[in-house]
C-alpha atoms as a PDB file:
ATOM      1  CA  UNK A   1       0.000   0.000   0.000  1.00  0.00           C
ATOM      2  CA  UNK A   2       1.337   3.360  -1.063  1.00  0.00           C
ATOM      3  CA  UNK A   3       0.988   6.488   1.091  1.00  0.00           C
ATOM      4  CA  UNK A   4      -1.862   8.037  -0.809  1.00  0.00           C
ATOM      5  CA  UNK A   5      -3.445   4.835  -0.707  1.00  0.00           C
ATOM      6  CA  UNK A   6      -3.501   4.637   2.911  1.00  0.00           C
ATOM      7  CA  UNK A   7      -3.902   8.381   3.211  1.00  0.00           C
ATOM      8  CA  UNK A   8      -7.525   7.288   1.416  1.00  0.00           C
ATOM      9  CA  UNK A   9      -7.674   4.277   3.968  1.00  0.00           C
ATOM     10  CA  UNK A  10      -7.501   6.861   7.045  1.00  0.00           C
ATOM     11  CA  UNK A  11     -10.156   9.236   5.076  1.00  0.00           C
ATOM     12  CA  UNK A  12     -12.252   6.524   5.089  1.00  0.00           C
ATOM     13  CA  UNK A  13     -12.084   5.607   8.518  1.00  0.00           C
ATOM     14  CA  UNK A  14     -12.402   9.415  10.093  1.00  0.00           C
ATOM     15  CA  UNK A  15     -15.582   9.404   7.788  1.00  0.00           C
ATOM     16  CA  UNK A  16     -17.007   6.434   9.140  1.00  0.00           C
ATOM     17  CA  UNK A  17     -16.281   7.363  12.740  1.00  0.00           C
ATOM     18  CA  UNK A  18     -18.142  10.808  11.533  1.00  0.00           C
ATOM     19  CA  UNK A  19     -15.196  12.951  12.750  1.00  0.00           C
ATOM     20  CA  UNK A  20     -12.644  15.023  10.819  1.00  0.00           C
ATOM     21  CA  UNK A  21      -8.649  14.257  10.671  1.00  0.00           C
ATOM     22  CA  UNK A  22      -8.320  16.846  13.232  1.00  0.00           C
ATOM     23  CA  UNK A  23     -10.734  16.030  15.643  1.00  0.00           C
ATOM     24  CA  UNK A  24      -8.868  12.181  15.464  1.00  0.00           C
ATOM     25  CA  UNK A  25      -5.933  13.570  15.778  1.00  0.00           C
ATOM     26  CA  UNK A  26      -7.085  15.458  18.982  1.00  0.00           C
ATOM     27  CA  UNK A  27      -8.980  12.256  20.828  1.00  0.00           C
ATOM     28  CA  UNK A  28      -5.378  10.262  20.145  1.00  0.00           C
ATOM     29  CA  UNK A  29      -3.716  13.008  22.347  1.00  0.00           C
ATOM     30  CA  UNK A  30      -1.311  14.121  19.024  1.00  0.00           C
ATOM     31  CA  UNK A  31      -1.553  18.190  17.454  1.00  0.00           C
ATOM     32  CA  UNK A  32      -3.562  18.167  14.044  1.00  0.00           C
ATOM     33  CA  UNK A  33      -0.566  19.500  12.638  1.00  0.00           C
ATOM     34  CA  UNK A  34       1.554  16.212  13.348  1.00  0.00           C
ATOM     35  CA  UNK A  35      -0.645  14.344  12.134  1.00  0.00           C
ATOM     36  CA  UNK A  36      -1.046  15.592   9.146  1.00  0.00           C
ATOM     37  CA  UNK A  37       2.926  15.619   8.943  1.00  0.00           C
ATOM     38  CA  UNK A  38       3.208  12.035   9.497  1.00  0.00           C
ATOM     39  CA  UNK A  39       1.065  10.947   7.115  1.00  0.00           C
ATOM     40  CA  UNK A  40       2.377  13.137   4.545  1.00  0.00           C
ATOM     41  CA  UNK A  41       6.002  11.984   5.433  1.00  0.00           C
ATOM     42  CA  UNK A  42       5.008   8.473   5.764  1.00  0.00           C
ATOM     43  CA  UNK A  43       6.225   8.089   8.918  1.00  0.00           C
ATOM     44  CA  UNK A  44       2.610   7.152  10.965  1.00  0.00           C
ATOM     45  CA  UNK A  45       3.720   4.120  13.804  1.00  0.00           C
ATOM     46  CA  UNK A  46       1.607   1.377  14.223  1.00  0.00           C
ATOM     47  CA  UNK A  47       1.092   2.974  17.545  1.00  0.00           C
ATOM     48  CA  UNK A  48      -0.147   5.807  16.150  1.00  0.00           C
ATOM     49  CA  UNK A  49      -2.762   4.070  14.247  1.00  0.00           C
ATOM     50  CA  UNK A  50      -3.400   2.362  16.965  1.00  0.00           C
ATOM     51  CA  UNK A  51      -3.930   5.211  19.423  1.00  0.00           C
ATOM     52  CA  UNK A  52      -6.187   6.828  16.789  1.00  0.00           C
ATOM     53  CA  UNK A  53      -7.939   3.687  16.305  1.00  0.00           C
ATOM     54  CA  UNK A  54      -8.904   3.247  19.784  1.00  0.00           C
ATOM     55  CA  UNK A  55      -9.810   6.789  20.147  1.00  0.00           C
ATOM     56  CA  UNK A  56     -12.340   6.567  17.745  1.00  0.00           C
ATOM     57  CA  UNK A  57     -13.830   3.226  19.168  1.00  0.00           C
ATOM     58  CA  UNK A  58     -12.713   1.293  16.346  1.00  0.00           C
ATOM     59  CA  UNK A  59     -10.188  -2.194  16.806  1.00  0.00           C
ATOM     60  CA  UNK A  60      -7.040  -3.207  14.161  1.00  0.00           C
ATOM     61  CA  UNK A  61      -7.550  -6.847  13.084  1.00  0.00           C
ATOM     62  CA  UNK A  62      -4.932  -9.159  11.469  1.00  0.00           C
ATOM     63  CA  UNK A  63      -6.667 -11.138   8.807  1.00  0.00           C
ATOM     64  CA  UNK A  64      -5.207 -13.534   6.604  1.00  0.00           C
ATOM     65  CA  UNK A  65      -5.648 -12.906   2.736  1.00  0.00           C
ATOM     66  CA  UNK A  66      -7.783 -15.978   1.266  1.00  0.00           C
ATOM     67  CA  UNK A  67      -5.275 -15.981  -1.492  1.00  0.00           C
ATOM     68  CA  UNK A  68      -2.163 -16.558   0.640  1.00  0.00           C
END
């Protein structure tokens, strides 16, 4: 997955939780601003998305590709 693929991915997720990037960004304790950075730069830890995750109720599932 390429940044502005995941970029999309997050988009999508913010929408579904009915928030904006920013408001995420503030319920995972991290500045709009940063955020924004990090996924720009590519440089988003998994414990970021996790923290954001969480803060918008949502869990991060492994699942095994049906084709693997």
């Amino acid at each position: 997955m390429d940044n502005k693929e995941f970029h999309r991915q997050l988009k999508i997720l913010f929408a579904l939780a009915d928030v904006t990037a920013a408001c995420a960004a503030q319920k995972a304790d991290m500045t709009p601003q940063n955020l924004n950075n990090k996924i720009s730069r590519g440089s988003l830890r998994a414990i970021d998305l996790y923290n954001i995750a969480a803060a918008l109720g949502y869990d991060i599932v492994f699942k095994k590709r049906d084709n693997q």
